[in-house]
N, C-alpha and C. Protein backbone atom coordinates (compact mmCIF):
# COMPACT_ATOMS: atom_id res chain seq x y z
N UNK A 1 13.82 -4.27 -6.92
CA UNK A 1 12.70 -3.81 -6.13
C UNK A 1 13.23 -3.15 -4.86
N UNK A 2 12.74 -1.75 -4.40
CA UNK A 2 12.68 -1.36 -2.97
C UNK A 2 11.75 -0.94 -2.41
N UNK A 3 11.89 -1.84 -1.39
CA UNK A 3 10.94 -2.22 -0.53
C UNK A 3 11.41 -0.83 0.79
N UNK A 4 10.38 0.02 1.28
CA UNK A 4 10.33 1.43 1.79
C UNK A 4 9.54 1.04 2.54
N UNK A 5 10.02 0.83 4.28
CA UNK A 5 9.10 0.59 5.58
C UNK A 5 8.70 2.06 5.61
N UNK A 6 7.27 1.88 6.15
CA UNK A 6 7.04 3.16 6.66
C UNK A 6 7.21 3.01 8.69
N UNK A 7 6.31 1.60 8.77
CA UNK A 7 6.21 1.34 9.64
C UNK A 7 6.77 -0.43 10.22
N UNK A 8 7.02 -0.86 11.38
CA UNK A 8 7.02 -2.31 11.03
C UNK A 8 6.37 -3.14 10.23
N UNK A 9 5.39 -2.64 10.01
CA UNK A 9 3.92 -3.62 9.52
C UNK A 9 3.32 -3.27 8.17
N UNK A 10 3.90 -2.02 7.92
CA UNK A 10 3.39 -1.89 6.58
C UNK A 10 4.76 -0.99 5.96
N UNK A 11 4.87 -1.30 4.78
CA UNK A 11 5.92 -0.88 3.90
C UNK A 11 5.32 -0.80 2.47
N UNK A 12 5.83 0.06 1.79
CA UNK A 12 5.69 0.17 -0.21
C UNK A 12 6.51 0.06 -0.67
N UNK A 13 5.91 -0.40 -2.05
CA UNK A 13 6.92 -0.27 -3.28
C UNK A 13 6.47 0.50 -4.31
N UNK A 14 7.36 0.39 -5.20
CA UNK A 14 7.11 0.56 -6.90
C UNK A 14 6.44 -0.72 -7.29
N UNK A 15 6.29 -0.67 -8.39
CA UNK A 15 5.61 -2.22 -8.77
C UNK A 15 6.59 -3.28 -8.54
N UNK A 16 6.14 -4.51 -8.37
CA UNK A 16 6.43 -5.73 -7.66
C UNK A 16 6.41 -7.16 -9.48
N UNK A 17 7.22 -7.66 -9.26
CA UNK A 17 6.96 -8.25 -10.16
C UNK A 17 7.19 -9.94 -10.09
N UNK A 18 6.90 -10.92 -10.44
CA UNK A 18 6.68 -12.23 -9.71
C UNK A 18 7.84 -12.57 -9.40
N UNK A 19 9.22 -11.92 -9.89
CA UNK A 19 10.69 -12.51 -9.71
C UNK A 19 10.98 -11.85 -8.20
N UNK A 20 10.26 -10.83 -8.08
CA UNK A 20 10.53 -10.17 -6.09
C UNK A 20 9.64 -10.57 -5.58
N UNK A 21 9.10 -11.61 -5.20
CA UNK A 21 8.18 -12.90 -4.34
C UNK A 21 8.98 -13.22 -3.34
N UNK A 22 10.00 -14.05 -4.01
CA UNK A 22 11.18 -14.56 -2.98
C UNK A 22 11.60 -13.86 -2.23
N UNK A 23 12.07 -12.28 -2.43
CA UNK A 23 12.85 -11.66 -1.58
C UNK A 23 11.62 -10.66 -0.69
N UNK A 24 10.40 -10.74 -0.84
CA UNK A 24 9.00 -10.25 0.02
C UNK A 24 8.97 -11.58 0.97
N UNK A 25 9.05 -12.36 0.66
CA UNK A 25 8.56 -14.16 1.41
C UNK A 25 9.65 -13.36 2.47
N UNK A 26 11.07 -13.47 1.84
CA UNK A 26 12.08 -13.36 2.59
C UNK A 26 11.81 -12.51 4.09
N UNK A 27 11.91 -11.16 3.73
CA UNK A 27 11.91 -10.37 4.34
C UNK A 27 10.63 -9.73 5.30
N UNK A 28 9.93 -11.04 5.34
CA UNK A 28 9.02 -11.20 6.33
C UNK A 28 7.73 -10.75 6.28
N UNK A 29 6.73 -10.21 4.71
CA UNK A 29 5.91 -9.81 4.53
C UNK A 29 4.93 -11.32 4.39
N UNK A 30 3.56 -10.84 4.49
CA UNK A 30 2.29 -11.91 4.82
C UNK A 30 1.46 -11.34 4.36
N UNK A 31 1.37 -10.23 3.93
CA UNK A 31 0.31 -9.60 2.64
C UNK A 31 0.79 -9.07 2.16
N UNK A 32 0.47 -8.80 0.81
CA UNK A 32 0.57 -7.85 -0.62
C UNK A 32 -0.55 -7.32 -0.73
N UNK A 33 -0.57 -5.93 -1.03
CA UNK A 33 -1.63 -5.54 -1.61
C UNK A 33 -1.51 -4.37 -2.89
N UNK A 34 -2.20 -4.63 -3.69
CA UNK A 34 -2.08 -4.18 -5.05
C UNK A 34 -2.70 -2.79 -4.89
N UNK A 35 -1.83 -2.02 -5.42
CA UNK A 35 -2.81 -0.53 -5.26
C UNK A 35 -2.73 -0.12 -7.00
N UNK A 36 -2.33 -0.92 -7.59
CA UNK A 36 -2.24 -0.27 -9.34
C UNK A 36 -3.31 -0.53 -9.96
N UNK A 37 -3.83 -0.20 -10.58
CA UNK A 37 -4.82 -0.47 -11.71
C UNK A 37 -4.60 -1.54 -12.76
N UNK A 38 -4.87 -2.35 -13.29
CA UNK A 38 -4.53 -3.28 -14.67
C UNK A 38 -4.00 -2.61 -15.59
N UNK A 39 -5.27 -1.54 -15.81
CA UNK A 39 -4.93 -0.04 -17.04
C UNK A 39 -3.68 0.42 -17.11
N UNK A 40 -2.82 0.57 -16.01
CA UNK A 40 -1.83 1.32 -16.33
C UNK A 40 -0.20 0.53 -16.39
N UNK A 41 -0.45 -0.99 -16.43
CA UNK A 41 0.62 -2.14 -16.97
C UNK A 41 -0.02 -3.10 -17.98
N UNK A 42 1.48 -3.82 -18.35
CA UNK A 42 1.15 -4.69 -18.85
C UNK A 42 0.46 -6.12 -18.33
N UNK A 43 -0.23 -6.50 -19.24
CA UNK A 43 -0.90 -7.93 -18.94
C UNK A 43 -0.16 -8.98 -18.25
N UNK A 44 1.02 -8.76 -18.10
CA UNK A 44 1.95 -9.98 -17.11
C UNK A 44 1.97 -9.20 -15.85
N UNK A 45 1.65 -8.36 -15.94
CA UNK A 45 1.96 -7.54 -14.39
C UNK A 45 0.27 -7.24 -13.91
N UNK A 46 -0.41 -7.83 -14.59
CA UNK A 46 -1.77 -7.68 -13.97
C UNK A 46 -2.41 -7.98 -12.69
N UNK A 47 -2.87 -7.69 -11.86
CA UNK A 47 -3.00 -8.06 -10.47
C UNK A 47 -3.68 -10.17 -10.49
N UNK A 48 -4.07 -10.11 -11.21
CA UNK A 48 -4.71 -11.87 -11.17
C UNK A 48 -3.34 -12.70 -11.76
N UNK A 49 -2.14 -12.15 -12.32
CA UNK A 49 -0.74 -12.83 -12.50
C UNK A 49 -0.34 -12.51 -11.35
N UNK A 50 -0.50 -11.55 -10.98
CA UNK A 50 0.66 -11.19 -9.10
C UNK A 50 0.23 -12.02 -8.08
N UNK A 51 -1.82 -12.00 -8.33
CA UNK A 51 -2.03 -12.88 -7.47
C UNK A 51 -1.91 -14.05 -7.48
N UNK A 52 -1.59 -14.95 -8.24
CA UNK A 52 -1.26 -16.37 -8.13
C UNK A 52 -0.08 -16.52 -8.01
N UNK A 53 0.81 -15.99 -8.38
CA UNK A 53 2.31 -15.82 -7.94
C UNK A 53 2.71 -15.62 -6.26
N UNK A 54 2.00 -14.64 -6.07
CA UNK A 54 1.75 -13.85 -4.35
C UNK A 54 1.38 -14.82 -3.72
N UNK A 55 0.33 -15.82 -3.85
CA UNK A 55 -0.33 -16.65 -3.11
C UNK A 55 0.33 -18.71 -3.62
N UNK A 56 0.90 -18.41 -4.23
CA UNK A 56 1.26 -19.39 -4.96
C UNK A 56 2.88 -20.01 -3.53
N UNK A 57 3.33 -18.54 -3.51
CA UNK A 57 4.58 -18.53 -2.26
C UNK A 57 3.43 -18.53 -0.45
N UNK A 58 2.50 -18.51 -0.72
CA UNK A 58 2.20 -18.78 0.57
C UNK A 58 1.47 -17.13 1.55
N UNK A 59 2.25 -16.26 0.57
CA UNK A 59 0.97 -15.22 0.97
C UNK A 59 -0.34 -14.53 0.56
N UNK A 60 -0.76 -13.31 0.98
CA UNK A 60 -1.76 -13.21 1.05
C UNK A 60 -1.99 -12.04 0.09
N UNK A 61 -2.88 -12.10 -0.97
CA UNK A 61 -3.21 -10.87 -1.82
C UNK A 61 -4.04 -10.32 -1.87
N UNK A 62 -4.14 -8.43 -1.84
CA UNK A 62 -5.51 -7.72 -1.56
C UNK A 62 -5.59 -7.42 -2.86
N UNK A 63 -6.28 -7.12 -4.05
CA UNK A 63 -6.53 -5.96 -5.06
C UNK A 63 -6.97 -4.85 -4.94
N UNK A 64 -6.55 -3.73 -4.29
CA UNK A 64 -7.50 -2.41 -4.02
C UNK A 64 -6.95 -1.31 -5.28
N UNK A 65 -7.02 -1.42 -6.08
CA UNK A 65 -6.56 -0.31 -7.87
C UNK A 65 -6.70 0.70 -7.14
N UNK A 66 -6.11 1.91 -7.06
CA UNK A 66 -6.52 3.04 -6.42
C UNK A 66 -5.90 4.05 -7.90
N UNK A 67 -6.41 4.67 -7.67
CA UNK A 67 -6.67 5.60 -9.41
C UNK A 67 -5.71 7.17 -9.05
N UNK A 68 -5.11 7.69 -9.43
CA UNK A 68 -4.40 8.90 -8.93
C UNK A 68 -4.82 10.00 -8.89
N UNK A 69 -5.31 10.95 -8.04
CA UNK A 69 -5.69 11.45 -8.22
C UNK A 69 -7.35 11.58 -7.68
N UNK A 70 -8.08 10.55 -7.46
CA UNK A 70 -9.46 9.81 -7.57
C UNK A 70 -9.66 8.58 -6.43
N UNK A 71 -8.87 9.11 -5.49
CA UNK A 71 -8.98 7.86 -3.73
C UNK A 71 -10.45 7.94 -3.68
N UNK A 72 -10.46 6.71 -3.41
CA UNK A 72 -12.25 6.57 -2.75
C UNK A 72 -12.17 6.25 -1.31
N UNK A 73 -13.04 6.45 -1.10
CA UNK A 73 -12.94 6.49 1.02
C UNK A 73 -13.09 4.50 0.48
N UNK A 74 -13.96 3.70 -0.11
CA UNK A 74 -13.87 2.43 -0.34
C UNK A 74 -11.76 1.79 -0.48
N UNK A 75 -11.47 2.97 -1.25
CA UNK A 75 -10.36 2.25 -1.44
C UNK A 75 -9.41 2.38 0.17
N UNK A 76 -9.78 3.72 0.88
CA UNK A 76 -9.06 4.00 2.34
C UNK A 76 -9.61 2.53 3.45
N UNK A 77 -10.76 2.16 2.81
CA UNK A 77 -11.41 1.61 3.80
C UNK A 77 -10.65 0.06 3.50
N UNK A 78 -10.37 -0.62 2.21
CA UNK A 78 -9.95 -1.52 1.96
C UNK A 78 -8.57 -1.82 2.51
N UNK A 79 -7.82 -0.46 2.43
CA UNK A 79 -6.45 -0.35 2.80
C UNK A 79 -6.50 -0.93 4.17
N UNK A 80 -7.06 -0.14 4.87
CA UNK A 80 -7.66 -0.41 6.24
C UNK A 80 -7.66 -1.34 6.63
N UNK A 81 -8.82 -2.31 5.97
CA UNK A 81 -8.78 -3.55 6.70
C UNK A 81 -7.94 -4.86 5.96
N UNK A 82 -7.73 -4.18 4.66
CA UNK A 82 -6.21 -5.54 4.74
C UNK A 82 -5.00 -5.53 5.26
N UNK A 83 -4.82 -4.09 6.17
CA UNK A 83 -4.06 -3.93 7.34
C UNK A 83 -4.20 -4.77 8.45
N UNK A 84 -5.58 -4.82 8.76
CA UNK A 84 -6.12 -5.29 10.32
C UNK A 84 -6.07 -6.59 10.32
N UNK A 85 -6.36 -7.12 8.53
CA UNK A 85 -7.05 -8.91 8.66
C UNK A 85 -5.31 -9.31 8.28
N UNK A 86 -4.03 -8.46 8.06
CA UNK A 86 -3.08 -9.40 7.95
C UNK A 86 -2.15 -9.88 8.99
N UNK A 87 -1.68 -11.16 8.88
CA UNK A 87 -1.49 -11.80 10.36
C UNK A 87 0.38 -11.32 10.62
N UNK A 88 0.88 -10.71 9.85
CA UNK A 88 2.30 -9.86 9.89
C UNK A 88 1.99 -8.61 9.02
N UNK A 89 3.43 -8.68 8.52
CA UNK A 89 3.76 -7.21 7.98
C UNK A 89 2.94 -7.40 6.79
N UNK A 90 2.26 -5.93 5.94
CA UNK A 90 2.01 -5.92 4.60
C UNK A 90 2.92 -4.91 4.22
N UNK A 91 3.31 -5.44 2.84
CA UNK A 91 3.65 -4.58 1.35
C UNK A 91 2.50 -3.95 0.48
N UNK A 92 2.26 -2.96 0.24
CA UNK A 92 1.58 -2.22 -0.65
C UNK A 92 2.69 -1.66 -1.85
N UNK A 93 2.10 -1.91 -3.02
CA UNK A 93 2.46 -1.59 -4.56
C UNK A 93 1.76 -1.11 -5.14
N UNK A 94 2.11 -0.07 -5.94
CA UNK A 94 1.30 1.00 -6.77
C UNK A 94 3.07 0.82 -7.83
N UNK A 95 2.96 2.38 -8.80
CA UNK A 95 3.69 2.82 -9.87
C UNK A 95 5.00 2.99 -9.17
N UNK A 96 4.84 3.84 -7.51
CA UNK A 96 6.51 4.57 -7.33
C UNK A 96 6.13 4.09 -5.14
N UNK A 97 5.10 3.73 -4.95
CA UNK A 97 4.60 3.84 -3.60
C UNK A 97 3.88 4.65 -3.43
N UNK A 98 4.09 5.91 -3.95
CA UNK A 98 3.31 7.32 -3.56
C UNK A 98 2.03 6.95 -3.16
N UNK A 99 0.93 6.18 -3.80
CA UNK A 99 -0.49 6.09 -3.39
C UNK A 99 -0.89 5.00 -2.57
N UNK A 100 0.29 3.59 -2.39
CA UNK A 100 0.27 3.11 -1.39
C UNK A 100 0.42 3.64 0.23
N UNK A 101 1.20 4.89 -0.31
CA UNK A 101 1.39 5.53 1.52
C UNK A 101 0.21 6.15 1.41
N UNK A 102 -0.43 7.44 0.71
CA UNK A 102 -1.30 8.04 0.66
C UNK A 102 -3.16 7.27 1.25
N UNK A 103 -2.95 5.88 0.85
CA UNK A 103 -3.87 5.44 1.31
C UNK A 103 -3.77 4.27 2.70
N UNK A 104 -2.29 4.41 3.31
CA UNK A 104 -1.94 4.25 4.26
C UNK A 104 -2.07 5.62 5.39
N UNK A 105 -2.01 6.69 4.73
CA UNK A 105 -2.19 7.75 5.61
C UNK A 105 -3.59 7.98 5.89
N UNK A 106 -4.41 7.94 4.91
CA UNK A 106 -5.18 7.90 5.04
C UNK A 106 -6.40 7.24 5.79
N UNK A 107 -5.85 5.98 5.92
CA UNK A 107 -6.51 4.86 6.75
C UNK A 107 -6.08 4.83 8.29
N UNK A 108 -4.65 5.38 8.05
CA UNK A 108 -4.47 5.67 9.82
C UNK A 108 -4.92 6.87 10.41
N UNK A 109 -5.85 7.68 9.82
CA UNK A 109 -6.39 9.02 9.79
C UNK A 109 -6.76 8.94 11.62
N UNK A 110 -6.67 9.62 12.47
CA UNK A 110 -7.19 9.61 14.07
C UNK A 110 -6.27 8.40 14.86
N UNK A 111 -5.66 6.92 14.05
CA UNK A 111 -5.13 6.56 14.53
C UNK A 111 -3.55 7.24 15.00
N UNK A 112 -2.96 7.28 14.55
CA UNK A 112 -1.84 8.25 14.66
C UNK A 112 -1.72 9.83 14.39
N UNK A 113 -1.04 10.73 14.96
CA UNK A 113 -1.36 12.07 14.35
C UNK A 113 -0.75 12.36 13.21
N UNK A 114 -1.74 13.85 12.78
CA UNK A 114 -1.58 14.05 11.12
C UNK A 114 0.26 14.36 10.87
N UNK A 115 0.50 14.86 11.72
CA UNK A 115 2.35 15.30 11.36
C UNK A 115 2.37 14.13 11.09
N UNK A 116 3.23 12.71 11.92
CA UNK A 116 3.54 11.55 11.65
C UNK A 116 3.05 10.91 10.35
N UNK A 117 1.87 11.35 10.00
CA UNK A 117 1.33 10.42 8.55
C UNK A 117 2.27 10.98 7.34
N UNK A 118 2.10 12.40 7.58
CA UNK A 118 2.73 13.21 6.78
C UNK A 118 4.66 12.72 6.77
N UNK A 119 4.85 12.78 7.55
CA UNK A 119 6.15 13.08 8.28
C UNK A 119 6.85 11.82 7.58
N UNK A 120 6.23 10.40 8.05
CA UNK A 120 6.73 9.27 8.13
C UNK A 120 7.10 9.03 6.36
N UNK A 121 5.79 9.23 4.99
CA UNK A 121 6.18 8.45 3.78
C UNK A 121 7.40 9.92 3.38
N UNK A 122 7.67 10.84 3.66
CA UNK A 122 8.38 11.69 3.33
C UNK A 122 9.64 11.57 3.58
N UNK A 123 10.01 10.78 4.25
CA UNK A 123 11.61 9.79 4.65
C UNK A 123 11.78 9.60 3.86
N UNK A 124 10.86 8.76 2.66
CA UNK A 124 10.76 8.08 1.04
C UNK A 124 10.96 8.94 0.30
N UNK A 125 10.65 9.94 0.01
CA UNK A 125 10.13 11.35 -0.53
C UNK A 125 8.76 11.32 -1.32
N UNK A 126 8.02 11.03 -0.22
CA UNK A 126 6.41 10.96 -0.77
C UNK A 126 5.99 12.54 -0.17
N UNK A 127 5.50 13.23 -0.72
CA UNK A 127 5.11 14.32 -0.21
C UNK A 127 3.17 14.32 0.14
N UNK A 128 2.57 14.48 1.12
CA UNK A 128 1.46 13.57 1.68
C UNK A 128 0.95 15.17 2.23
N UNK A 129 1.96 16.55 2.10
CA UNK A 129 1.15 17.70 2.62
C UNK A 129 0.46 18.11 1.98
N UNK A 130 -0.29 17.78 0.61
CA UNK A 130 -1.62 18.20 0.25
C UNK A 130 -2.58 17.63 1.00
N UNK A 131 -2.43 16.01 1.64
CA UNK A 131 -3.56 15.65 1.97
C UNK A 131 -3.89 15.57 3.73
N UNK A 132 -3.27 16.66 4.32
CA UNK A 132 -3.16 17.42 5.73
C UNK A 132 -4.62 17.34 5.94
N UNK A 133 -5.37 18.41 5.13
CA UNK A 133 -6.62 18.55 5.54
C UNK A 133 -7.55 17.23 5.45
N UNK A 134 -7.56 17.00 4.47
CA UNK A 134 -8.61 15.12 4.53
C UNK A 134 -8.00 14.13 5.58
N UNK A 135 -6.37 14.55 6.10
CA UNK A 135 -6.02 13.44 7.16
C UNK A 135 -7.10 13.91 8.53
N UNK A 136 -6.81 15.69 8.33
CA UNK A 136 -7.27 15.93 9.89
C UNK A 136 -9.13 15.72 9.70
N UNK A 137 -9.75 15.45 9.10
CA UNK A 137 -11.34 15.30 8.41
C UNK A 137 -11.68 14.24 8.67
N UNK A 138 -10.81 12.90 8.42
CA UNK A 138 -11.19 11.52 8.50
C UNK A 138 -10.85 11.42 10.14
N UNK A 139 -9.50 12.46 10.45
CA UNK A 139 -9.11 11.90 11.72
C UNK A 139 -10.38 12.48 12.77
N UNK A 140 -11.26 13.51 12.61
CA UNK A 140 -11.98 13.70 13.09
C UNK A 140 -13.61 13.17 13.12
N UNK A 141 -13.82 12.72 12.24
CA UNK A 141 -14.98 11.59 12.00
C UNK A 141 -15.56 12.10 10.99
C-alpha cells in the first residue's frame, strides 16, 4: 500500500486492504474513508469487510462510493464533512487515489485556492486540470 499525503490531514490511496490497517493505525490516520464502489471489487474488499476491520483497530470509517466520472456534490459534501468530524488525519481510498483527491479538491473548493487543489494531488500524478472550472464554481458559491 501507498499511502500519498496531500496534506497533513488528509492523504490517498489505491485500495486498502484489511492486512494495511496496522500500518494506517501506525502512521497516524483516525479516519478511513471509502471512495470505491462494492461494484467494482471483490466481496472481501467490500466496504462493510473494510469497515469492521477499520473500526475493529480503533478507527473511524466513512462509505462515500464515488462513481468515475459521475461526482455528486452529495458525495463532495460527504468528503467534506468526514474531513471536519475526524479528530486527526484521514486516508481516502478509491482504485489508484485519483477520485479520492478529486473529491478532496473539490470539497476544499474557496477553502484553499484553485492552483493549490490542482497543484497539490499532481505531486502524485493525479491530474485535477479538467476540474479547474467546477473548483473555481464551488469556490465561488
Amino acid at each position: 500500500m501507498e499511502i500519498r499525503p496531500l496534506t497533513d490531514a488528509y492523504a490517498v490511496s489505491p485500495q486498502i486492504t484489511p492486512e494495511d490497517i496496522p500500518m494506517i493505525l501506525a502512521a497516524g490516520y483516525k479516519t478511513v474513508v471509502c471512495n470505491r464502489p462494492d461494484g467494482e471489487i471483490p466481496p472481501d474488499l467490500h466496504a462493510d469487510q473494510l469497515r469492521a476491520a477499520v473500526e475493529g483497530a480503533g478507527l473511524r470509517f466513512v462509505d462515500n462510493p464515488v462513481i468515475g466520472g459521475a461526482i455528486t456534490r452529495e458525495n463532495v459534501a460527504a468528503q467534506g464533512q468526514a474531513m471536519a468530524d475526524s479528530q486527526g488525519p484521514v486516508l481516502a481510498y478509491c482504485a489508484s487515489g485519483n477520485r479520492s483527491s478529486i473529491v478532496w479538491a473539490l470539497a476544499q473548493a474557496g477553502a484553499r485556492p484553485t492552483d493549490e487543489l490542482i497543484a497539490t494531488p499532481a505531486r502524485h500524478g493525479y491530474n485535477l486540470e479538467p476540474f479547474r472550472e467546477t473548483i473555481d464554481k464551488l469556490a465561488a458559491g
